[in-house]
Protein backbone atom coordinates (compact mmCIF):
# COMPACT_ATOMS: atom_id res chain seq x y z
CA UNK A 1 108.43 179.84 155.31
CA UNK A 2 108.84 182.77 152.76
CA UNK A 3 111.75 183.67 154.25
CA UNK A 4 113.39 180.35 153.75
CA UNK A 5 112.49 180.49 150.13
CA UNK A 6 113.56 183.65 149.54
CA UNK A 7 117.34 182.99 151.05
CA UNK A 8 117.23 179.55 148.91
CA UNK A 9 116.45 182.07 145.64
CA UNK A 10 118.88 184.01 146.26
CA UNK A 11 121.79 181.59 147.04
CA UNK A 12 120.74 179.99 143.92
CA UNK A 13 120.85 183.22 141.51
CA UNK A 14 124.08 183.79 143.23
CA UNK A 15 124.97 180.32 142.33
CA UNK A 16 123.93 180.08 138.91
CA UNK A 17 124.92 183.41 138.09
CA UNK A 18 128.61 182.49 138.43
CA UNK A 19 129.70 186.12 139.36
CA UNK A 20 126.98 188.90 139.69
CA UNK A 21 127.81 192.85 138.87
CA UNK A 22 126.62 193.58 142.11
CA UNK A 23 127.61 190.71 144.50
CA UNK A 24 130.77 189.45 142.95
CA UNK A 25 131.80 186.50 144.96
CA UNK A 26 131.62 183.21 143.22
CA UNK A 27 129.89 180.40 143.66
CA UNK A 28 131.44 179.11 146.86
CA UNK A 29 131.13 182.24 148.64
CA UNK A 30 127.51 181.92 147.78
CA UNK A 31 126.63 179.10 148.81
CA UNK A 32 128.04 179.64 152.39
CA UNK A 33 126.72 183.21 152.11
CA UNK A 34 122.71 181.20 151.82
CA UNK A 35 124.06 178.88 154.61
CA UNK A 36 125.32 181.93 157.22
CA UNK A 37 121.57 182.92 156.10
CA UNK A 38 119.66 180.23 157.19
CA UNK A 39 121.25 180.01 160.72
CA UNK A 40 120.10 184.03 160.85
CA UNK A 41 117.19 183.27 159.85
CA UNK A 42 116.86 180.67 163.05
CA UNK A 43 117.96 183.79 165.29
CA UNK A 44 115.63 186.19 164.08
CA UNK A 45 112.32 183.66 163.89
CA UNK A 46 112.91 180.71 165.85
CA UNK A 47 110.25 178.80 163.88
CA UNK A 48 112.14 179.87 160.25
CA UNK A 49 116.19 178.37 158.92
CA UNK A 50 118.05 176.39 161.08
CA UNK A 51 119.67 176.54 164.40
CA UNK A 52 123.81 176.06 164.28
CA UNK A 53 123.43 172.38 165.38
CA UNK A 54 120.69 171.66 162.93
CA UNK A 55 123.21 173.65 160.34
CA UNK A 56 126.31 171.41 160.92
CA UNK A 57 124.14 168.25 161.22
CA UNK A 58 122.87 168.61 157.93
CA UNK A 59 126.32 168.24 156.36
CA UNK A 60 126.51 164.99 154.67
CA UNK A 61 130.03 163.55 156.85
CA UNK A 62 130.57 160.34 154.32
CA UNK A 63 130.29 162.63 151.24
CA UNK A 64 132.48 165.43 152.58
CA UNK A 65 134.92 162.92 153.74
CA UNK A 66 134.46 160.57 150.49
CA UNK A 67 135.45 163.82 148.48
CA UNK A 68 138.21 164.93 150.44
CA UNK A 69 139.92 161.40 150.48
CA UNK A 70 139.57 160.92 146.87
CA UNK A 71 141.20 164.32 146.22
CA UNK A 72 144.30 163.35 148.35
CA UNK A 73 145.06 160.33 146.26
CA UNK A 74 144.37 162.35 143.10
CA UNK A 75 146.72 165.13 144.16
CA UNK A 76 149.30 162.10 145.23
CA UNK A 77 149.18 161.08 141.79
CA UNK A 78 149.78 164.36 140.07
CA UNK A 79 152.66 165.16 142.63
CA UNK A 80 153.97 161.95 141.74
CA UNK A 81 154.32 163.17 137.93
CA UNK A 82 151.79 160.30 136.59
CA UNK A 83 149.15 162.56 134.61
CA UNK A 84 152.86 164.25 133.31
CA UNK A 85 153.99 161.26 132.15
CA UNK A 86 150.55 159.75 130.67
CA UNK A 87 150.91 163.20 128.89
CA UNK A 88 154.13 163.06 127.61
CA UNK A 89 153.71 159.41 126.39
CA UNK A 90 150.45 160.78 124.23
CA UNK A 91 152.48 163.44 123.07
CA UNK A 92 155.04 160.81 121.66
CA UNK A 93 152.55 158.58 120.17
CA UNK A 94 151.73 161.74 117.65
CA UNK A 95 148.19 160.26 117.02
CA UNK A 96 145.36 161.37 114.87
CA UNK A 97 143.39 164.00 115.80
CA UNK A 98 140.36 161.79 116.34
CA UNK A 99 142.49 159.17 118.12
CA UNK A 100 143.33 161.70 120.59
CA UNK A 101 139.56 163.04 121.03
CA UNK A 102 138.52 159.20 121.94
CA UNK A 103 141.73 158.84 124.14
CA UNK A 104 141.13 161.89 125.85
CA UNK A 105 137.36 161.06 126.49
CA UNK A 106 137.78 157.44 127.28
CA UNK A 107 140.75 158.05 129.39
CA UNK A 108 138.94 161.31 131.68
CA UNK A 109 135.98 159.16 131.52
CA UNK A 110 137.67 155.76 133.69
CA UNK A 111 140.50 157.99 135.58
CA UNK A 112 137.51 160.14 136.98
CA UNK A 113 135.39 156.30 137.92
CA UNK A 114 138.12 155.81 140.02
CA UNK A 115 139.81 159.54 141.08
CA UNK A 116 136.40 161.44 140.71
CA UNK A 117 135.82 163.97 138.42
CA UNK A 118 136.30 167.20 139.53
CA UNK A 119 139.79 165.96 140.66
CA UNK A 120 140.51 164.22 137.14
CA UNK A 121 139.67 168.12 135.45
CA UNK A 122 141.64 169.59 137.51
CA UNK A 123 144.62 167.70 137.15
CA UNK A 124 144.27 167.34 133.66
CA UNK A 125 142.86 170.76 131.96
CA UNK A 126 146.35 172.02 131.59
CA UNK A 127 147.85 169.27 130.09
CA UNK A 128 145.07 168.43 127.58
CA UNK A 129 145.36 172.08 127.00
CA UNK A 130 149.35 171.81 125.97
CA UNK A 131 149.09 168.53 124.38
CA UNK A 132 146.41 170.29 121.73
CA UNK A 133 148.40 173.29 121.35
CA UNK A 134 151.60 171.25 120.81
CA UNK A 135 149.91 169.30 118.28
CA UNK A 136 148.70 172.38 116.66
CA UNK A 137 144.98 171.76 117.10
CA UNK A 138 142.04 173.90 118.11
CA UNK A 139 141.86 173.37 121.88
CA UNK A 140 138.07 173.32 122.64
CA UNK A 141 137.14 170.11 120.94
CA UNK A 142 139.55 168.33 123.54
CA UNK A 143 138.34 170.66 126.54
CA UNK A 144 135.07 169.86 125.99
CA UNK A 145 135.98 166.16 125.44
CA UNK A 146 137.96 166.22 129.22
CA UNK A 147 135.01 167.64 130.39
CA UNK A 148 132.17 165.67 128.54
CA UNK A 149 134.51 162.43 129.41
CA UNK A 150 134.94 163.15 133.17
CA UNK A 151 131.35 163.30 133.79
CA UNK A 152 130.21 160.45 131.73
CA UNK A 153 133.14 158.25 132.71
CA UNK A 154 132.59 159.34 136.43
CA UNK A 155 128.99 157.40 136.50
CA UNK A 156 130.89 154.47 136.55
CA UNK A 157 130.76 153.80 140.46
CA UNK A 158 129.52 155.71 143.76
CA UNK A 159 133.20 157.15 143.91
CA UNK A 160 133.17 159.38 140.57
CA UNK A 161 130.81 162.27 141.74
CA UNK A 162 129.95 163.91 144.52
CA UNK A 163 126.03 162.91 143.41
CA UNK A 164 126.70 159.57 143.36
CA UNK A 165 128.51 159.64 146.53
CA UNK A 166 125.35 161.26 147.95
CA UNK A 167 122.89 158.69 146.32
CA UNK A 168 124.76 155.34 147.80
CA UNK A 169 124.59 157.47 151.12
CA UNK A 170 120.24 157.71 150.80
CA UNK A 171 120.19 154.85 149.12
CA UNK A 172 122.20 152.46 150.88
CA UNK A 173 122.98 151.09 147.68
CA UNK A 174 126.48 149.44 148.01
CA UNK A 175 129.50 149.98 145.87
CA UNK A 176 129.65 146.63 144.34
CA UNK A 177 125.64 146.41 142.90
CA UNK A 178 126.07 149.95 142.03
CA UNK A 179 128.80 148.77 140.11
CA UNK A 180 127.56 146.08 138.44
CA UNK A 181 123.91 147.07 138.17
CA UNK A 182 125.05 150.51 136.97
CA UNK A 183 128.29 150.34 135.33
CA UNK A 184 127.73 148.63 132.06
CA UNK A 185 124.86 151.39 131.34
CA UNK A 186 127.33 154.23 132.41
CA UNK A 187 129.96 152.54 130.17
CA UNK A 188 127.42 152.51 126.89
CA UNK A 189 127.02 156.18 127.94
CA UNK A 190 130.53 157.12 128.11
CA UNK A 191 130.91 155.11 124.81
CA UNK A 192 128.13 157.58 122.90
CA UNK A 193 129.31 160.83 124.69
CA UNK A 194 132.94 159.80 122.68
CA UNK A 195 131.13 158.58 119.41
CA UNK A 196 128.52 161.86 119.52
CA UNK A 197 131.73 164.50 120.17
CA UNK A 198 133.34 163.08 117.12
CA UNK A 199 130.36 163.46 114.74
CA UNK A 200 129.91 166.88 116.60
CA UNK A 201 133.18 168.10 116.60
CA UNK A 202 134.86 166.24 113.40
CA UNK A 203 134.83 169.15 111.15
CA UNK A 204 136.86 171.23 113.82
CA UNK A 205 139.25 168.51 114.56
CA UNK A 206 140.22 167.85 111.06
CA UNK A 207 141.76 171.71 110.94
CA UNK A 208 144.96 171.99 111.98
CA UNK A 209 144.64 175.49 114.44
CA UNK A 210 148.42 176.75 113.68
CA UNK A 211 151.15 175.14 113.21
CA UNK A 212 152.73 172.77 115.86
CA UNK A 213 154.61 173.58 118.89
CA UNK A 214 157.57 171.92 119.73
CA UNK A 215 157.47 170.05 122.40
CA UNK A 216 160.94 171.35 125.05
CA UNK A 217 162.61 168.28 126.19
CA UNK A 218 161.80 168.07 130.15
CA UNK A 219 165.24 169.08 132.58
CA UNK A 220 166.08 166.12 134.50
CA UNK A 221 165.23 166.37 137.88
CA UNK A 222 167.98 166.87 140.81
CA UNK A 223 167.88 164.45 143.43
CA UNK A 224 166.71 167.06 145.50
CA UNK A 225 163.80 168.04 143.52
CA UNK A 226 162.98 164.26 142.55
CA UNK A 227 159.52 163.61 142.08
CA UNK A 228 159.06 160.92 144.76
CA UNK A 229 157.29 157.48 143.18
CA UNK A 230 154.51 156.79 141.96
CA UNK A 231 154.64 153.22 143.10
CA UNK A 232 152.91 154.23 146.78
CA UNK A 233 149.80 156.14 145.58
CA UNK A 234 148.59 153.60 142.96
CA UNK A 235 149.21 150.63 145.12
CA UNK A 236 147.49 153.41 147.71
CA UNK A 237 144.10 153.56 144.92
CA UNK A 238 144.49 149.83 143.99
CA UNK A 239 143.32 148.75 147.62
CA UNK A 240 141.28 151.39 148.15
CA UNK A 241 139.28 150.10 145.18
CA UNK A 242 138.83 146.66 145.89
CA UNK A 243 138.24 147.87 149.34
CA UNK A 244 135.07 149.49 147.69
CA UNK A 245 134.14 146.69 145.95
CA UNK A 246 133.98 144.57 149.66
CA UNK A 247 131.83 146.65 151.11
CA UNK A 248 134.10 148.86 153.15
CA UNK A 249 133.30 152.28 154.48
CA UNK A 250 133.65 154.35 151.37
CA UNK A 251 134.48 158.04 153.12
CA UNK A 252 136.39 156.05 155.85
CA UNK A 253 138.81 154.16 153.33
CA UNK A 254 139.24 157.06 150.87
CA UNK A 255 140.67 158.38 154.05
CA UNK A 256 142.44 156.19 154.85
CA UNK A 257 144.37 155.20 151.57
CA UNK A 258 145.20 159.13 151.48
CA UNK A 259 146.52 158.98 154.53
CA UNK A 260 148.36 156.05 153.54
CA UNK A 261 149.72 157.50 151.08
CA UNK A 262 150.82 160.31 152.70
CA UNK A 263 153.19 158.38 155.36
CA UNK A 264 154.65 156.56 151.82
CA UNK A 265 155.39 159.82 150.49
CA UNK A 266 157.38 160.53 153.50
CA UNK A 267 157.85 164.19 153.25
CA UNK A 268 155.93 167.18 154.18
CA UNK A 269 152.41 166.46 152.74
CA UNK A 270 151.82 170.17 152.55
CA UNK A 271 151.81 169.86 148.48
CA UNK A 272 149.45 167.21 148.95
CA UNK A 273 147.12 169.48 150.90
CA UNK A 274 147.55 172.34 148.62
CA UNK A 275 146.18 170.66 145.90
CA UNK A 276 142.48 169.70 147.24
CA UNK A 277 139.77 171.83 146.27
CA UNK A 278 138.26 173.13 149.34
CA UNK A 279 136.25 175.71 147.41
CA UNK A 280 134.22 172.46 146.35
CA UNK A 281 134.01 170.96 150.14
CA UNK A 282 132.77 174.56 150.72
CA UNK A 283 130.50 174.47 147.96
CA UNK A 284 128.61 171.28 148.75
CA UNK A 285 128.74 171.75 152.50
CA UNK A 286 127.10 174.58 152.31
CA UNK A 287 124.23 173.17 150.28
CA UNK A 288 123.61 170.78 152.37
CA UNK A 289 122.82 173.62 154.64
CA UNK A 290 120.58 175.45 152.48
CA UNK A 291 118.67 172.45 151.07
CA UNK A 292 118.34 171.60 154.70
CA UNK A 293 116.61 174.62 155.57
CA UNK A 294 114.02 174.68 152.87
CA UNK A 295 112.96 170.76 153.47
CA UNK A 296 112.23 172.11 157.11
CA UNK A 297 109.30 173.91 155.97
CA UNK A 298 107.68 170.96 154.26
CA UNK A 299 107.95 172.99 150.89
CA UNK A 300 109.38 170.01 148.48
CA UNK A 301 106.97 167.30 150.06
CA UNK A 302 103.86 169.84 149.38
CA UNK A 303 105.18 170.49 145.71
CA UNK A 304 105.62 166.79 145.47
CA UNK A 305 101.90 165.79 146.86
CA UNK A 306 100.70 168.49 144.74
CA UNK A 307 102.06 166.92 141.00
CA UNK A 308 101.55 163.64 142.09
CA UNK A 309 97.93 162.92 139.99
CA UNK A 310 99.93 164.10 137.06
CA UNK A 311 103.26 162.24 137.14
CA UNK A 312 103.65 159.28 135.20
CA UNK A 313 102.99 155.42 136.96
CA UNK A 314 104.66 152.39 136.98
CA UNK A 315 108.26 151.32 137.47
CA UNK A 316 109.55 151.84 133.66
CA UNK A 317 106.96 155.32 133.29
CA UNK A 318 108.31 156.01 136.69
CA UNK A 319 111.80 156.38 135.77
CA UNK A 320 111.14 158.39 132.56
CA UNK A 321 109.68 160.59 134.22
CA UNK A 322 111.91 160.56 136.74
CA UNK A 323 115.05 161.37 134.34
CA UNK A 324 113.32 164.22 132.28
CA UNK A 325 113.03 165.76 136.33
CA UNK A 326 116.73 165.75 136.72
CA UNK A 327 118.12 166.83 133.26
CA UNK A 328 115.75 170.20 133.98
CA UNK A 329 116.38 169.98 137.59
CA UNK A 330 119.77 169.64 137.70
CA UNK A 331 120.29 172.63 135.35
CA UNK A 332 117.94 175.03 137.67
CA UNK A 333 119.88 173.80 141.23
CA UNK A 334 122.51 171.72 140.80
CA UNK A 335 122.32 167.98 141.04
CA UNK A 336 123.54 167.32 144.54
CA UNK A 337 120.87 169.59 145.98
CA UNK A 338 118.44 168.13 143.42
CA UNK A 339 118.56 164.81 144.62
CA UNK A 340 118.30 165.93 148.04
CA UNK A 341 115.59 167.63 147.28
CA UNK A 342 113.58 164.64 145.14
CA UNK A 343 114.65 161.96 147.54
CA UNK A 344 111.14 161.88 148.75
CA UNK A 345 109.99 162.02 145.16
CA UNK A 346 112.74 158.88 144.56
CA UNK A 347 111.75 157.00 147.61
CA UNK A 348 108.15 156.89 146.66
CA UNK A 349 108.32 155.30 142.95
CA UNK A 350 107.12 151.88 142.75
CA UNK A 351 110.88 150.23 142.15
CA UNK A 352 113.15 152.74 144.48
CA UNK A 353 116.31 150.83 143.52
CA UNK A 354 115.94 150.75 140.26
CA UNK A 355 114.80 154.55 140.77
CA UNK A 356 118.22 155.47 142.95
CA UNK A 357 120.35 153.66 140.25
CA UNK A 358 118.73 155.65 137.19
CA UNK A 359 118.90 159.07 139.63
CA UNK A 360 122.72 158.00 139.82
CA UNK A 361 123.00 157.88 136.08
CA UNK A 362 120.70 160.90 134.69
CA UNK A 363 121.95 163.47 137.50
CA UNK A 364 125.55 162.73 136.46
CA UNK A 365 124.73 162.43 132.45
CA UNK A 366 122.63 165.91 133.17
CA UNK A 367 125.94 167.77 133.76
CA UNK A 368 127.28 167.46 130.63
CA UNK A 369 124.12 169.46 129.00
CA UNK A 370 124.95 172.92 129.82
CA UNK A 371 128.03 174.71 131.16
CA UNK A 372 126.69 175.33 134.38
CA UNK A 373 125.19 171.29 134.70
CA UNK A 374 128.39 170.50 136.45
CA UNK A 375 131.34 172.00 138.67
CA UNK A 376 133.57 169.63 136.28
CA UNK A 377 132.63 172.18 133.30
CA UNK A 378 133.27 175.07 134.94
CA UNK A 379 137.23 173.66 136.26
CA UNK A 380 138.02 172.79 133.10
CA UNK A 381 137.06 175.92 131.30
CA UNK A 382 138.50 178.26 134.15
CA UNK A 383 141.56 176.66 134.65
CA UNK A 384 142.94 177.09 131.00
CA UNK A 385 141.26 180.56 130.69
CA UNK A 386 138.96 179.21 127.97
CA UNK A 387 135.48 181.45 128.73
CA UNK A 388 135.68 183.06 125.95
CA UNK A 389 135.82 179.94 123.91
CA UNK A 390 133.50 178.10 125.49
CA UNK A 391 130.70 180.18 126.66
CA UNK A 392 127.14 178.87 128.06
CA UNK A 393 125.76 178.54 124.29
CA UNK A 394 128.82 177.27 122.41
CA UNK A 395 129.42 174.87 125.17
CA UNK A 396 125.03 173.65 124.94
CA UNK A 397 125.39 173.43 121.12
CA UNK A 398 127.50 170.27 121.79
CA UNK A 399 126.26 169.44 125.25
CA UNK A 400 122.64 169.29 124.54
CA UNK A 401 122.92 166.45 121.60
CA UNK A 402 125.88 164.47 123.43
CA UNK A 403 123.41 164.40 126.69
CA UNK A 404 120.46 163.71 124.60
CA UNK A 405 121.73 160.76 123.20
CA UNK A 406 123.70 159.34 126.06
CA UNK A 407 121.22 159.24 128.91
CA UNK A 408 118.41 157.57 126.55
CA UNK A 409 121.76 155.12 125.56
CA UNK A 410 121.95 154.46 129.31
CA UNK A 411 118.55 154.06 130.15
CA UNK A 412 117.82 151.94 127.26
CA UNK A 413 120.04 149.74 128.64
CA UNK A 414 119.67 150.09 132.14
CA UNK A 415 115.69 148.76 131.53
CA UNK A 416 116.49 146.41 129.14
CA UNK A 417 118.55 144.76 131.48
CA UNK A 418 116.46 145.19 134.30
C-alpha cells in the first residue's frame, strides 16, 4: 500500500513541478513514467499496482476517444484557415482595447463549448498573440483572457473538457440535461470571468505597449497550396453537435465527424494528424493508470470514511462543501484525477446529480485559479513563449479573484435554479 502511495507522490511532484532539475521530463513523460510504475509495482508484489490488463483497462476509452475526435475537427478547422480568418477580420474591425478583451474571452469561451479547450488554446495562442502585438498592446491581458475564456467557456457542455467528458462518463448524465441544467450557470460564469478580467486588467489595457505593427497583407494562395474549404468541417461540427444533443455516443460521433471530415478534405490527412496533441492523450491516459492503482488499495474510500462526521450535510451544504474540495483539490492533482478520485465522495451526497453537475462546473472553474489548475494555462503560455510574463504568481494575482467570483456566480445560480 505504501508503495502505491509513494509512486502516486512522486508522479504528482513530477507533475506539478512542470520540469524538475533533476528529472527533467515534463509532465507527460511523468505521468506515464508513475503509470510504467504501477505495472512494476504489480511484478515485484503481486498484491501492490496493477497488472498490464488492469493498467490498460483503467483507461477511460469514451474520454480518450471523445478527446481525440474533438481535436481532429479542431485541427480541420485551423487547416481550413477559419481561426486565420476570424483573426484577420478582428484585426480589421480595429476595436477598443476592452472590446477586444470581451471578444477574445467570449469568443475562446463558446469555440472551446463546442471544439474543447485545450484544442481552442492551441489553435488560437498565436494569433491572439499577433493580433495584440499588431495592435500595439501588452500581450498578457489577452493571453490570460484566451486562457481564462477557454476554461470558463468550455463548462458549457460535456464536450469542452476532458473533466467534463469524464463526469458524463460516471455520471451518466447525458449531453442534453447537462446542457440545459448546466449551461446557463456556466454561461453567468463565463460572463463574470470577462467582466472580472476587465476590472482586473483595465489599467494595463488602457496602455498602449509600443507602437502598432503593421499588419503584411496575406500572399494569395496558389492553387496548389489552396487552403481546402472550410465548408466540410463546420457542416462536419454542426451534426456532430446536434448529434450530442440526441443522445448519441459522444466519443463514437466525435469520431466519426473527424473522420468525416477527413474523407471531405480529400487529401492526405497527415496535417490533420499532426496537429492533435497526443502529449495530452498521454497525459490523461496515464492518470487513469495511476489513479487506478491507488483506489486499489482502498486509500481514498478510508480517507473519505474517515472525514465523513466532519463534512457538511444536506444537498445545498453538500455541494459547498463539495466545491471548496475541488478548487483545493484540483490545484494539488489535477481535476481529472480529482474527480476520479472523489467519485465515491460525489456518489454518496444526498442529491448526486445535482452533485455531478456542480463537480462539472467547480473542477472546470478551478482551472482558471492558478497556472498549473489547467493544461489550457500551461498551452497558452508555452506556445507564445510567455513564462516569463506570466509566471505561477502573476498569473494567481488575476486567477484567484476571477475564480473566486465566478464559481460562487455559477453556483448561485445553479441552486437557485435548482
Amino acid at each position: 500500500m505504501w508503495s502505491v502511495l509513494l509512486v502516486f507522490a512522486a508522479t504528482y511532484v513530477l507533475i506539478a513541478a512542470r520540469r524538475l532539475a533533476v528529472l527533467p521530463i515534463g509532465r507527460p513523460a511523468g505521468a506515464l513514467a508513475g503509470a510504467c510504475a504501477m505495472v512494476l509495482l504489480s511484478a515485484l508484489d503481486p498484491g501492490a499496482g496493477l497488472t498490464p490488463h488492469e493498467a490498460f483497462a483503467a483507461i477511460e476509452p469514451n474520454t480518450i476517444g471523445l478527446l481525440l475526435g474533438m481535436m481532429l475537427l479542431a485541427a480541420s478547422l485551423e487547416l481550413a484557415g477559419v481561426f486565420e480568418r476570424a483573426a484577420a477580420w478582428v484585426a480589421r474591425r480595429n476595436l477598443s482595447p476592452v472590446r477586444l478583451l470581451y471578444l477574445v474571452t467570449l469568443g475562446a469561451g463558446l469555440a472551446s463549448a463546442v471544439l474543447l479547450n485545450d484544442s481552442v488554446c492551441v489553435m488560437l495562442a498565436p494569433l491572439v498573440d499577433r493580433t495584440a502585438r499588431r495592435a500595439g498592446l501588452d500581450r498578457v491581458p489577452y493571453l490570460l483572457a484566451l486562457a481564462m475564456g477557454a476554461n470558463a467557456g468550455s463548462a458549457l457542455t460535456l464536450a469542452g473538457n476532458p473533466q467534463n467528458m469524464l463526469v458524463g462518463h460516471l455520471s451518466g448524465i447525458s449531453y442534453r440535461t447537462y446542457l440545459l441544467e448546466a449551461g446557463p450557470a456556466a454561461l453567468v460564469g463565463l460572463a463574470v470571468t470577462a467582466v472580472t478580467l476587465h476590472l482586473l486588467l483595465r489599467r494595463r489595457i488602457a496602455a498602449r505597449a509600443f507602437p502598432p505593427e503593421a499588419a503584411p497583407e496575406p500572399a494569395p494562395p496558389s492553387s496548389r497550396d489552396a487552403r481546402p474549404s472550410a465548408l466540410a468541417p463546420l457542416v462536419c461540427i454542426a451534426v456532430v453537435s446536434v448529434l450530442f444533443v440526441l443522445g448519441a455516443n459522444l466519443a463514437w460521433t466525435a469520431i466519426g465527424g473527424a473522420t468525416a471530415a477527413i474523407l471531405l478534405h480529400r487529401r492526405d490527412a497527415t496535417g490533420l494528424f499532426e496537429r492533435v496533441s497526443w502529449t495530452v492523450l498521454v497525459f490523461f491516459g496515464a492518470l487513469f493508470i495511476v489513479v487506478a492503482g491507488l483506489q486499489k488499495t482502498g486509500m481514498p474510500e478510508q480517507a473519505l470514511r474517515a472525514a465523513s462526521p466532519f463534512l457538511p450535510a444536506g444537498p445545498t451544504m453538500g455541494v459547498l462543501g463539495l466545491s471548496i474540495a475541488m478548487l483545493v483539490g484540483c490545484q494539488i492533482v489535477s481535476n481529472v484525477p480529482f474527480i476520479l478520485l472523489a467519485e465515491s465522495y460525489i456518489q454518496s451526497q444526498p442529491d448526486p446529480h445535482l452533485a455531478w453537475i456542480a463537480t462539472a462546473l467547480v473542477s472546470t472553474l478551478a482551472g482558471n485559479l492558478t497556472l498549473l489548475g489547467s493544461v489550457a494555462n500551461i498551452i497558452v503560455v508555452e506556445t507564445v513563449g510567455a513564462e516569463r510574463e506570466i509566471g505561477f504568481r502573476a498569473y494567481a494575482r488575476v486567477g484567484v479573484p476571477v475564480t473566486l467570483a465566478s464559481t460562487a456566480a455559477a453556483l448561485l445560480w445553479l441552486l437557485l435554479v435548482r
